[in-house]
N, C-alpha and C. Protein backbone atom coordinates (compact mmCIF):
# COMPACT_ATOMS: atom_id res chain seq x y z
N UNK A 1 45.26 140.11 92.93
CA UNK A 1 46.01 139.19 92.08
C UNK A 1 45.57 137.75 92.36
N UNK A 2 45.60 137.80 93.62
CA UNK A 2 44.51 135.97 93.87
C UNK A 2 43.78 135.90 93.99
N UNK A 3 42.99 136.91 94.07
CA UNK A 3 41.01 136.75 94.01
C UNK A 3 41.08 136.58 92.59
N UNK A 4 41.66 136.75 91.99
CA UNK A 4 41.07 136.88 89.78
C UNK A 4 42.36 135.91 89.26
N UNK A 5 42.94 135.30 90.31
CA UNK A 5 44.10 134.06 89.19
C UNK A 5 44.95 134.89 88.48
N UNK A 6 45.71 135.90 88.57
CA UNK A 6 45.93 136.70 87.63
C UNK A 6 47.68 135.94 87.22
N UNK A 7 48.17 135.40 87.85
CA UNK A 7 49.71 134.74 87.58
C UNK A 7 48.78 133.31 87.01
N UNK A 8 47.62 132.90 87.22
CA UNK A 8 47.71 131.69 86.15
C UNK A 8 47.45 131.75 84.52
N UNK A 9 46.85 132.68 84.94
CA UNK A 9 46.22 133.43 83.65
C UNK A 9 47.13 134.05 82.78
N UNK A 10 48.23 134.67 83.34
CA UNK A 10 49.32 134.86 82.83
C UNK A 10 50.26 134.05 82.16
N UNK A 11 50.04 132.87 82.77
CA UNK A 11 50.65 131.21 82.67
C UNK A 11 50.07 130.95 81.23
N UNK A 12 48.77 130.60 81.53
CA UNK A 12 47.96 130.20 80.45
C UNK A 12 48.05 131.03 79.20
N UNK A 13 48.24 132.58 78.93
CA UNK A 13 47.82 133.15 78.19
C UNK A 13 48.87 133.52 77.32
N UNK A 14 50.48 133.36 78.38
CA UNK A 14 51.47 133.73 77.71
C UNK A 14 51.89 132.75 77.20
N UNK A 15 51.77 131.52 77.34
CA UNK A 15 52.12 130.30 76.54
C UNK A 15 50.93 130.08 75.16
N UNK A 16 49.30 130.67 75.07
CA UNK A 16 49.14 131.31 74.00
C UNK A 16 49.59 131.88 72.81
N UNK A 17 50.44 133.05 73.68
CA UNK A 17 51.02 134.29 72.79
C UNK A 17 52.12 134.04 72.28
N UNK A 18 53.04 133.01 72.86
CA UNK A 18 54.13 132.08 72.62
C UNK A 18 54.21 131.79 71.61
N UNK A 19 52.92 130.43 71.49
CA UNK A 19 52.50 129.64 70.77
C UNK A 19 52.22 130.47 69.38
N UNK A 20 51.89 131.28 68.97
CA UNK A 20 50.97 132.00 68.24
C UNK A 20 52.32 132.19 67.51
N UNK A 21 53.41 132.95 68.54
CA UNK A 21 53.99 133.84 67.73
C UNK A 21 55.01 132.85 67.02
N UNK A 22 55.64 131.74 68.05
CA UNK A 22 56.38 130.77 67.02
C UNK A 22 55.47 130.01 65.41
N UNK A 23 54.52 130.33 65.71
CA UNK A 23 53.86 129.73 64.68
C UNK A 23 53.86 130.47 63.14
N UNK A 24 53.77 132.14 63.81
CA UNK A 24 54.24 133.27 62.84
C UNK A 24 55.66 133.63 62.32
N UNK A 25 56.51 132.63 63.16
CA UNK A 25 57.43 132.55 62.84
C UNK A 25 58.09 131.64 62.10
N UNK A 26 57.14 130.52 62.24
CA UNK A 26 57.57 129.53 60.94
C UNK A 26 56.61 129.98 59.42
N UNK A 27 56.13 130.20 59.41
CA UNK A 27 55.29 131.10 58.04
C UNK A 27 56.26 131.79 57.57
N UNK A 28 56.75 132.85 58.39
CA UNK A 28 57.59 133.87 57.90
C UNK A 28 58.94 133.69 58.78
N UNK A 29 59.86 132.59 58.56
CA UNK A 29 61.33 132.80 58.86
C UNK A 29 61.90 133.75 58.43
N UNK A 30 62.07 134.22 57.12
CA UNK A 30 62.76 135.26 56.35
C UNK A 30 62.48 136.30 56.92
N UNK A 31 61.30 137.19 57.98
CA UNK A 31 61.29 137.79 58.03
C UNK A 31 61.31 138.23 60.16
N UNK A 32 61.24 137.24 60.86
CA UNK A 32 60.75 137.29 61.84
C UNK A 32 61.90 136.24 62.83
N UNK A 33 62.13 135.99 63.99
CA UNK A 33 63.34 135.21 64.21
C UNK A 33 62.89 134.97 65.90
N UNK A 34 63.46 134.11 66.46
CA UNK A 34 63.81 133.85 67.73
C UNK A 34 62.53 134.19 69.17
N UNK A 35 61.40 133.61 68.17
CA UNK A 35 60.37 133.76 69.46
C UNK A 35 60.55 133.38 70.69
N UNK A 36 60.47 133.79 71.54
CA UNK A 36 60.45 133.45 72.87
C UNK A 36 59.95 133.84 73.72
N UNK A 37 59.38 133.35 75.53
CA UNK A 37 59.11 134.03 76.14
C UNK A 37 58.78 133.40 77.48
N UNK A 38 58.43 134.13 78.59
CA UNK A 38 58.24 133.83 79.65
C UNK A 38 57.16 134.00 80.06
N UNK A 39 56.15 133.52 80.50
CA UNK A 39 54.43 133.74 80.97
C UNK A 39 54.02 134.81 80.06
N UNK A 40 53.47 136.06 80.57
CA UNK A 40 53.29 137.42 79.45
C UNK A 40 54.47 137.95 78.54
N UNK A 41 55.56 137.96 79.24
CA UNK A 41 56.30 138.28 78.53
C UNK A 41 57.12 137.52 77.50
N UNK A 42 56.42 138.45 76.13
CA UNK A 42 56.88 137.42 74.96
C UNK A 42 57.71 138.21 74.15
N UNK A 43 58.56 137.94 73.07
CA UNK A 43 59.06 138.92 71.90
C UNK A 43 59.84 137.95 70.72
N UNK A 44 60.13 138.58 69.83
CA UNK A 44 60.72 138.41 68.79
C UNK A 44 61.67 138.85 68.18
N UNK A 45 62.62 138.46 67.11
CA UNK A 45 64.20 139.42 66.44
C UNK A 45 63.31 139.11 64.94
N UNK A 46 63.92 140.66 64.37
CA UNK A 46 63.89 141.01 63.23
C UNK A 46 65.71 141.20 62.81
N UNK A 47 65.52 141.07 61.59
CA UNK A 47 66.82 140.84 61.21
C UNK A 47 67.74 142.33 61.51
N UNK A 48 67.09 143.65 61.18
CA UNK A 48 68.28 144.82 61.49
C UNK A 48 67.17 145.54 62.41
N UNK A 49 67.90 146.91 63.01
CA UNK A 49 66.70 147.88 63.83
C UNK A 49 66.58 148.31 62.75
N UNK A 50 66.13 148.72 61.44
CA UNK A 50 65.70 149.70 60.58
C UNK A 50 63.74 148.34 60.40
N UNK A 51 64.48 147.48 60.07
CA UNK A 51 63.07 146.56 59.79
C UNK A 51 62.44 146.37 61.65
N UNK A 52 63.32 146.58 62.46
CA UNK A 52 62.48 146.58 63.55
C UNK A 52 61.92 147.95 63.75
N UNK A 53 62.07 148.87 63.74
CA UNK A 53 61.64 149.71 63.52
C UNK A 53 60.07 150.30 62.93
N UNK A 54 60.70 150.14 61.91
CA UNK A 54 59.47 150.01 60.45
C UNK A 54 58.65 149.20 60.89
N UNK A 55 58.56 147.73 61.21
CA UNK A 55 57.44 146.90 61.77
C UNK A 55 56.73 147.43 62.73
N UNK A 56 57.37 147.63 64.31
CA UNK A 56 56.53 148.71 65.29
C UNK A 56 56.19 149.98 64.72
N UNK A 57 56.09 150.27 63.96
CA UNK A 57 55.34 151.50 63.39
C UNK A 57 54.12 150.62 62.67
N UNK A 58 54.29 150.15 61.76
CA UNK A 58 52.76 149.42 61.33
C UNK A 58 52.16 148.79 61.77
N UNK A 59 52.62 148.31 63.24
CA UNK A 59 51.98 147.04 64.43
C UNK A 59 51.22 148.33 64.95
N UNK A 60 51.71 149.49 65.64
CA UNK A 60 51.37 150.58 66.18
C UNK A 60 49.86 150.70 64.58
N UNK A 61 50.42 151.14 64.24
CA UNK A 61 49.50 151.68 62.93
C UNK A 61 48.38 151.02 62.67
N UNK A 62 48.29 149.79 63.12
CA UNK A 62 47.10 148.31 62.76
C UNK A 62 46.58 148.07 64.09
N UNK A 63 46.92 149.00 64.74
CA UNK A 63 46.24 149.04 66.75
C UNK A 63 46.90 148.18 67.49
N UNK A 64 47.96 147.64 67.35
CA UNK A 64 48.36 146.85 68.45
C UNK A 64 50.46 147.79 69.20
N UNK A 65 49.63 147.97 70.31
CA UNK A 65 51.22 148.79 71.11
C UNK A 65 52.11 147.38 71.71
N UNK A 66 53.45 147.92 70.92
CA UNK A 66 54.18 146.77 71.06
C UNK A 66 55.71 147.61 71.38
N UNK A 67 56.78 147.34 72.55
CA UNK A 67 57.42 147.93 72.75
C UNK A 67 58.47 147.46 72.00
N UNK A 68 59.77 148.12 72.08
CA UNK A 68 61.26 147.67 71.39
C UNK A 68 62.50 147.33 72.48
N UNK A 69 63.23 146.72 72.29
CA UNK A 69 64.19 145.94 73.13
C UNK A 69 65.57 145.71 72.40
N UNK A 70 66.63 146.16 73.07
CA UNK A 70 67.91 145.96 72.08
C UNK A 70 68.07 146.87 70.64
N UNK A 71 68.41 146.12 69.84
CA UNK A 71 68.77 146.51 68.51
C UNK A 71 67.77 146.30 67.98
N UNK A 72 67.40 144.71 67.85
CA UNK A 72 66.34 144.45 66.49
C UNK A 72 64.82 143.32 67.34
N UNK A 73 64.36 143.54 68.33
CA UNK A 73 63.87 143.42 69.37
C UNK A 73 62.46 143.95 69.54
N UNK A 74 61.34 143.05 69.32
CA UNK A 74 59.73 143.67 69.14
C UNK A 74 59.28 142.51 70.79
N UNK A 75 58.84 143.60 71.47
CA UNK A 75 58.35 143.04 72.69
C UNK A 75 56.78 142.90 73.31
N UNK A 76 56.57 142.09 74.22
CA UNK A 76 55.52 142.06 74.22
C UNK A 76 55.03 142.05 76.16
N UNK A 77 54.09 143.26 76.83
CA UNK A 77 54.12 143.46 78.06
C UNK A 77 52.43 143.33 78.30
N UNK A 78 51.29 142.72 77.55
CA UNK A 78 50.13 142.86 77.79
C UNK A 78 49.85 142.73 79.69
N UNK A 79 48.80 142.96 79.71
CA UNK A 79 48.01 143.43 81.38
C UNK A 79 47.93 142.10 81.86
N UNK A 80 48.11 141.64 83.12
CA UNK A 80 48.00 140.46 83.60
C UNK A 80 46.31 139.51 83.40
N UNK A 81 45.21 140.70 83.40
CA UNK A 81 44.42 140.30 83.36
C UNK A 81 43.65 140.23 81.73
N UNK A 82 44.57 139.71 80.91
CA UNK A 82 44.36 139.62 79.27
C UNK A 82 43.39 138.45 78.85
N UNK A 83 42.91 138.89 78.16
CA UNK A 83 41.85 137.27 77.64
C UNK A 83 42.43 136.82 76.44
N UNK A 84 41.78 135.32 76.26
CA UNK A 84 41.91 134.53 75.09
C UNK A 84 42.17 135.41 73.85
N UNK A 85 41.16 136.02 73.73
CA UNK A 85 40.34 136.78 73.13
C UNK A 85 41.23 138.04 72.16
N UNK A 86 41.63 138.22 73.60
CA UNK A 86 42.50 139.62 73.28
C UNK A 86 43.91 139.21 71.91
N UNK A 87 44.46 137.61 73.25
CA UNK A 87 45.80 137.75 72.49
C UNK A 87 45.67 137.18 71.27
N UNK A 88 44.36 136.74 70.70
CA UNK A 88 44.14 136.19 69.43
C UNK A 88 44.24 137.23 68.59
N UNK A 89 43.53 138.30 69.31
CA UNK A 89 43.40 139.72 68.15
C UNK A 89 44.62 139.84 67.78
N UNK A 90 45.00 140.09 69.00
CA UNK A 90 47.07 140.71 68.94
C UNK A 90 47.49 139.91 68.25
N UNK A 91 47.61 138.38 67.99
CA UNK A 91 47.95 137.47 66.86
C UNK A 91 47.70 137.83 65.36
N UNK A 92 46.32 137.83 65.58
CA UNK A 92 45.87 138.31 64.19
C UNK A 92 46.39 139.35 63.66
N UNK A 93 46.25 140.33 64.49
CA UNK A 93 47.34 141.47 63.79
C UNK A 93 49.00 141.54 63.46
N UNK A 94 49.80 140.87 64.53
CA UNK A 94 51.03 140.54 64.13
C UNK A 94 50.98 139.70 62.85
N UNK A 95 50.77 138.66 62.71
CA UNK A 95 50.26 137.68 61.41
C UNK A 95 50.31 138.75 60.07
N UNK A 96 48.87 139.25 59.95
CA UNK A 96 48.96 140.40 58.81
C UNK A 96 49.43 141.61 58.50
N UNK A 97 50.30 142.01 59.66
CA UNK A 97 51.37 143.21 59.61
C UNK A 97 52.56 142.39 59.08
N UNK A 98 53.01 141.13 59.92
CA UNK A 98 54.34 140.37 59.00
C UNK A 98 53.91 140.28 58.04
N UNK A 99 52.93 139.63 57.36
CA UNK A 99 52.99 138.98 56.02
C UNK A 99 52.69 139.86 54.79
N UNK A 100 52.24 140.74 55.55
CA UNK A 100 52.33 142.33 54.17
C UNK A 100 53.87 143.00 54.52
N UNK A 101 54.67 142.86 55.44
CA UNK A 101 55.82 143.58 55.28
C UNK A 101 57.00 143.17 54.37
């Protein structure tokens, strides 16, 4: 974990994924709610569990594994050692799974 930076990187990457996702969240208010998060760990509220639901099935479906939390609760647990790279993809795909739902 301290030979590879892996808690800064976490620092760095989850304020990324943060970033990304509040951003997907102002595009799509109507559909997406209450980004937040702590280093890696990031998530979001959908308005009922039936639309949370339905969304992790087409996030799943478009390659990205995304867990559930609560009622209406889309979470986010990527590997400490995640790249730029990665959580852009994972962006990209949340992005065009919301905006077609």
């Amino acid at each position: 974990i301290e030979e590879e930076h892996l808690v800064k990187n976490a620092e760095i990457q989850g304020k990324r994924l943060l970033q990304g996702l509040e951003a997907i969240e102002k595009k799509y208010p109507q559909k997406i709610s209450n980004a937040r998060g702590t280093g890696l760990m990031c998530a979001f509220d959908l308005p009922t569990p039936e639309q949370r639901d339905a969304l992790q099935g087409k996030l799943y479906a478009n390659g990205l594994l995304v867990l559930t939390c609560g009622s209406v609760t889309i979470r986010f647990r990527p590997p400490l050692n995640i790249s730029s790279e990665e959580i852009d993809e994972s962006l990209a795909i949340v992005e065009k799974t919301v905006k077609s739902f």
